[in-house]
N, C-alpha and C. Protein backbone atom coordinates (compact mmCIF):
# COMPACT_ATOMS: atom_id res chain seq x y z
N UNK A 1 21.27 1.72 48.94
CA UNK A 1 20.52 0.49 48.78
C UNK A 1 21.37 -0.65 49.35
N UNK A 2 20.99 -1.41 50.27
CA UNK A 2 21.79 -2.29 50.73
C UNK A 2 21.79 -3.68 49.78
N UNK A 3 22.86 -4.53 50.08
CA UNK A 3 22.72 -6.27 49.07
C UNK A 3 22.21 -6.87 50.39
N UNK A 4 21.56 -7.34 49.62
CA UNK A 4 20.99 -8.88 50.61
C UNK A 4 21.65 -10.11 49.71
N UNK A 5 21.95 -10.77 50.89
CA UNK A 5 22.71 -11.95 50.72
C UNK A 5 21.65 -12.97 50.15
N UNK A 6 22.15 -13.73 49.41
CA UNK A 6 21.67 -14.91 48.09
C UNK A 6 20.81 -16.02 49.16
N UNK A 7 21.44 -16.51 50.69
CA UNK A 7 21.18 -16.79 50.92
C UNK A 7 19.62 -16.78 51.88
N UNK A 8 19.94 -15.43 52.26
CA UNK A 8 18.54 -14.33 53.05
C UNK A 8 17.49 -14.24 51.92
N UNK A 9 18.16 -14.29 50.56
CA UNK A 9 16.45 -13.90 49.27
C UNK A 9 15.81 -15.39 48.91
N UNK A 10 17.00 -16.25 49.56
CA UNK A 10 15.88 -17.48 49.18
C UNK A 10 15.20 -17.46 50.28
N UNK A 11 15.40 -17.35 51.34
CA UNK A 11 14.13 -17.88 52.24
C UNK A 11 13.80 -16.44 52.74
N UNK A 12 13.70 -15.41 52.29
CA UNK A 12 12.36 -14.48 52.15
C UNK A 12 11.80 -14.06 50.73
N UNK A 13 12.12 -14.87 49.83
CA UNK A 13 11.94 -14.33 48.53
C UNK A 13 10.54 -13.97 48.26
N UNK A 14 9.20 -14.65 48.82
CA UNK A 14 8.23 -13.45 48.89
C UNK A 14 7.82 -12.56 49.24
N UNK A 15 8.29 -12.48 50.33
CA UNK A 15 8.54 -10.92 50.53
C UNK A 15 9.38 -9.99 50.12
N UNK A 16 10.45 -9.87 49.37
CA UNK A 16 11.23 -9.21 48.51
C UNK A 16 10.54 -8.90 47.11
N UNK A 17 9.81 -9.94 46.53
CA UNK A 17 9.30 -9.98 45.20
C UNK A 17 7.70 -8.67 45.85
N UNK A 18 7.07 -9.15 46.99
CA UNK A 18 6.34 -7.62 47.32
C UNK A 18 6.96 -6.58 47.44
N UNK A 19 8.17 -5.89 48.04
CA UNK A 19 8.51 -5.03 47.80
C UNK A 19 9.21 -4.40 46.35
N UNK A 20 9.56 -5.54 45.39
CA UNK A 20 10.05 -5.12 44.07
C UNK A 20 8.52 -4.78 43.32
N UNK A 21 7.59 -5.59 43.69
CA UNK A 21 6.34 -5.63 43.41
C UNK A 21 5.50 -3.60 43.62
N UNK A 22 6.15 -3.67 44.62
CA UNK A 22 5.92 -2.04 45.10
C UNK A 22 6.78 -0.77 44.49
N UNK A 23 7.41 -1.58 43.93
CA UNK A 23 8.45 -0.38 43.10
C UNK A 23 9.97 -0.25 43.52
N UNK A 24 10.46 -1.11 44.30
CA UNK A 24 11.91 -1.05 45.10
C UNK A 24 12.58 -2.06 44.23
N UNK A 25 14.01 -1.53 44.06
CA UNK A 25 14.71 -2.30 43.60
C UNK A 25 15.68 -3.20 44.79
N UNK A 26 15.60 -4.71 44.17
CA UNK A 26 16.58 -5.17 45.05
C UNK A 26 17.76 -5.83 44.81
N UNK A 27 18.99 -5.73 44.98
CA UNK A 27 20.53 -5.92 44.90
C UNK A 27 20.50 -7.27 45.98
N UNK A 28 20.74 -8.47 45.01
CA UNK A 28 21.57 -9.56 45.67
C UNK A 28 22.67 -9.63 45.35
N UNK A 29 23.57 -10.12 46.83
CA UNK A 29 24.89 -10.71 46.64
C UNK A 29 25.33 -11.58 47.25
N UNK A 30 26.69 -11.52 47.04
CA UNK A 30 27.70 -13.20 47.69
C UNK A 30 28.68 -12.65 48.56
N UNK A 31 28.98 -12.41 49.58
CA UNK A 31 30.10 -11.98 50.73
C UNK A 31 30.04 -10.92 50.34
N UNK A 32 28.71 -10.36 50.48
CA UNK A 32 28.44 -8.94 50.41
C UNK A 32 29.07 -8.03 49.41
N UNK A 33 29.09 -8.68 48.43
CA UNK A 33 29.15 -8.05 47.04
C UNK A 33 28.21 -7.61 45.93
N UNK A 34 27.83 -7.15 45.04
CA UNK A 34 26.61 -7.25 44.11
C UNK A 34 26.70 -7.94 43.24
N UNK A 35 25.61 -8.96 42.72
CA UNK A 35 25.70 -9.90 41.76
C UNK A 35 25.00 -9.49 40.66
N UNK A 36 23.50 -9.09 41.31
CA UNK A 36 22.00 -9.07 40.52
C UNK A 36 21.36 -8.17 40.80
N UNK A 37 20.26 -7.62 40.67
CA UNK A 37 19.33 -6.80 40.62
C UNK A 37 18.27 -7.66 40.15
N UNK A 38 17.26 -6.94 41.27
CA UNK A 38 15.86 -7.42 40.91
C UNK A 38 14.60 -6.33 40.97
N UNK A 39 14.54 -5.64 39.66
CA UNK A 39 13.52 -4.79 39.66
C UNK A 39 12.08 -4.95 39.22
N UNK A 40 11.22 -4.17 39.18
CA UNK A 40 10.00 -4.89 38.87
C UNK A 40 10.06 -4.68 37.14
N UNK A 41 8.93 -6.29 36.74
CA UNK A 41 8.85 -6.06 35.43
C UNK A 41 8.13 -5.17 34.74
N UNK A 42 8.34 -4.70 33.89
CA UNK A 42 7.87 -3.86 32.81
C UNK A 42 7.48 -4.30 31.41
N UNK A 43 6.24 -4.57 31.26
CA UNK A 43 6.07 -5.28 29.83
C UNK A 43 6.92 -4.47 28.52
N UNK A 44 7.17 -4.79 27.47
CA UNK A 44 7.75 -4.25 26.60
C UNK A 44 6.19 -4.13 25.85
N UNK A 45 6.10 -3.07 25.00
CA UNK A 45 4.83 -2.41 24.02
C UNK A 45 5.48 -3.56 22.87
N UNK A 46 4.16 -4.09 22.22
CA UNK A 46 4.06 -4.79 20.82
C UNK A 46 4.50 -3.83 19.69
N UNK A 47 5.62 -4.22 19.05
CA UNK A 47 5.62 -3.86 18.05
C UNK A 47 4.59 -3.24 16.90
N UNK A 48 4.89 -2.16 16.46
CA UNK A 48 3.83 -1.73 15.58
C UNK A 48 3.43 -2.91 14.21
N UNK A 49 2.19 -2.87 13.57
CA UNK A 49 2.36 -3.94 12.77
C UNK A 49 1.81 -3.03 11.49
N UNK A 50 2.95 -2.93 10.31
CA UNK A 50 2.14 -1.86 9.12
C UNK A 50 0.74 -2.25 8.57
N UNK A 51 0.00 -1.59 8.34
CA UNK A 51 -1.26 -2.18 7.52
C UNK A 51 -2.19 -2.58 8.35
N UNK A 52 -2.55 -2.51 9.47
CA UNK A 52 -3.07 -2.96 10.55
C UNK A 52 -4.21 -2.26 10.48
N UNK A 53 -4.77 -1.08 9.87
CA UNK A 53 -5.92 -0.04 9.65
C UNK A 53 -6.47 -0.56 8.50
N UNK A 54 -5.82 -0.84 7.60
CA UNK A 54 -6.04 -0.71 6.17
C UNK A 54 -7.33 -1.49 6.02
N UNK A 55 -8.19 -0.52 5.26
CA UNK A 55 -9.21 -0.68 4.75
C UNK A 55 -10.40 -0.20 5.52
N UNK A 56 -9.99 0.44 6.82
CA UNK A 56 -10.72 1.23 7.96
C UNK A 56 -10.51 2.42 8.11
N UNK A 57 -9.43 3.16 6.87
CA UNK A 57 -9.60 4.76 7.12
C UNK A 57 -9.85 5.08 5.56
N UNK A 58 -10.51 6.07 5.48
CA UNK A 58 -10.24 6.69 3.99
C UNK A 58 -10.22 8.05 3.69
N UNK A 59 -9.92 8.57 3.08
CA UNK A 59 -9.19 9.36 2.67
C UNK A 59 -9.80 10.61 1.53
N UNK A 60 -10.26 11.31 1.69
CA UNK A 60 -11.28 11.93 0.62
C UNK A 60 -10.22 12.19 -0.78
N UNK A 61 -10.47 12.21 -1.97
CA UNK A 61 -9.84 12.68 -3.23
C UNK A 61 -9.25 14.19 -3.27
N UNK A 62 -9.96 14.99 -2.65
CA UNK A 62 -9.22 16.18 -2.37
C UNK A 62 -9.14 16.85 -1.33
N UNK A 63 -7.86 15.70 -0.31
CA UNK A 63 -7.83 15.74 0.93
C UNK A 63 -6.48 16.93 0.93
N UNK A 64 -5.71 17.00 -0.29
CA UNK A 64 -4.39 17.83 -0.57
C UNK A 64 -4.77 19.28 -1.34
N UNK A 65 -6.33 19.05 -1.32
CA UNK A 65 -6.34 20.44 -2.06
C UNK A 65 -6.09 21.50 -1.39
N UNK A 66 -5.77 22.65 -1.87
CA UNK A 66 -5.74 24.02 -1.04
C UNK A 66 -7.52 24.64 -0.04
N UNK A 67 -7.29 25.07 0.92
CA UNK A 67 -8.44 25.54 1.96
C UNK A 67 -9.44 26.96 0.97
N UNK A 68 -10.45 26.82 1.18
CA UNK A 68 -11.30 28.22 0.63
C UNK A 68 -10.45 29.19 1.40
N UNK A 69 -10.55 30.30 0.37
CA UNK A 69 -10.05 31.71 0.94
C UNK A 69 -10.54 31.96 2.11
N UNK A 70 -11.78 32.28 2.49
CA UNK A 70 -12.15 32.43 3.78
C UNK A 70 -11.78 31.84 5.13
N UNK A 71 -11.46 30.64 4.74
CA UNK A 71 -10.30 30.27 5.71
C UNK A 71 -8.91 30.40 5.85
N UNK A 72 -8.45 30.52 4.81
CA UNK A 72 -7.12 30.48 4.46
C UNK A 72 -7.05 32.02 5.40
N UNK A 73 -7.88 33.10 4.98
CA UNK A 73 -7.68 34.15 5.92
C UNK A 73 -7.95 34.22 7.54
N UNK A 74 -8.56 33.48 7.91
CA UNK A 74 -8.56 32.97 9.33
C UNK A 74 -7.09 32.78 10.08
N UNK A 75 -6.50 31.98 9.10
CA UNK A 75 -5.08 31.37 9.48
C UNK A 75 -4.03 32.36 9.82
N UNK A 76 -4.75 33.51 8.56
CA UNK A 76 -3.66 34.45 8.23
C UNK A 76 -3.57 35.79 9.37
N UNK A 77 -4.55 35.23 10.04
CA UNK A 77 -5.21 36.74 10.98
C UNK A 77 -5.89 37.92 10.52
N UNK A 78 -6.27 37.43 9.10
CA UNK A 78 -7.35 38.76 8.85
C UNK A 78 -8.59 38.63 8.80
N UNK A 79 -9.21 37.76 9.25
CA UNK A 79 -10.60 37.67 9.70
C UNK A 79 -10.99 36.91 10.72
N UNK A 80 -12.38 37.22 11.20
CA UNK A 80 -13.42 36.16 12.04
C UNK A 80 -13.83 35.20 11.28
């Protein structure tokens, strides 16, 4: 990846921001050194927020009970 000089990204800086725009990363520097990086942005995901459902799912009373036998043997591989 080559540096482009500080002075070359100001006066092409829209066209650099299209190619970071395209997925390329670009390395500025100063007497051809590396200073910066300029990659494209990536939003960060919103934080989850607890309770955010609540009162939109529910839950049957005997959602923990044990399965009818007839299924329970399904699971088990002894029946159709």
């Amino acid at each position: 990846m080559a540096v482009i000089n500080v002075h070359e990204a100001k006066t092409h800086l829209s066209r650099l921001l299209e190619r970071v725009r395209a997925g390329e990363e670009i390395i500025l520097g100063k007497s051809g050194k590396p200073i910066a990086k300029i990659v494209p942005y990536t939003p960060q995901a919103e934080p989850r927020k607890p309770g955010i459902a609540k009162g939109k799912i529910w839950i049957a009373d005997n959602f923990d009970d044990p399965l009818p036998e007839d299924i329970m043997k399904v699971f088990r591989g002894e029946g159709k």
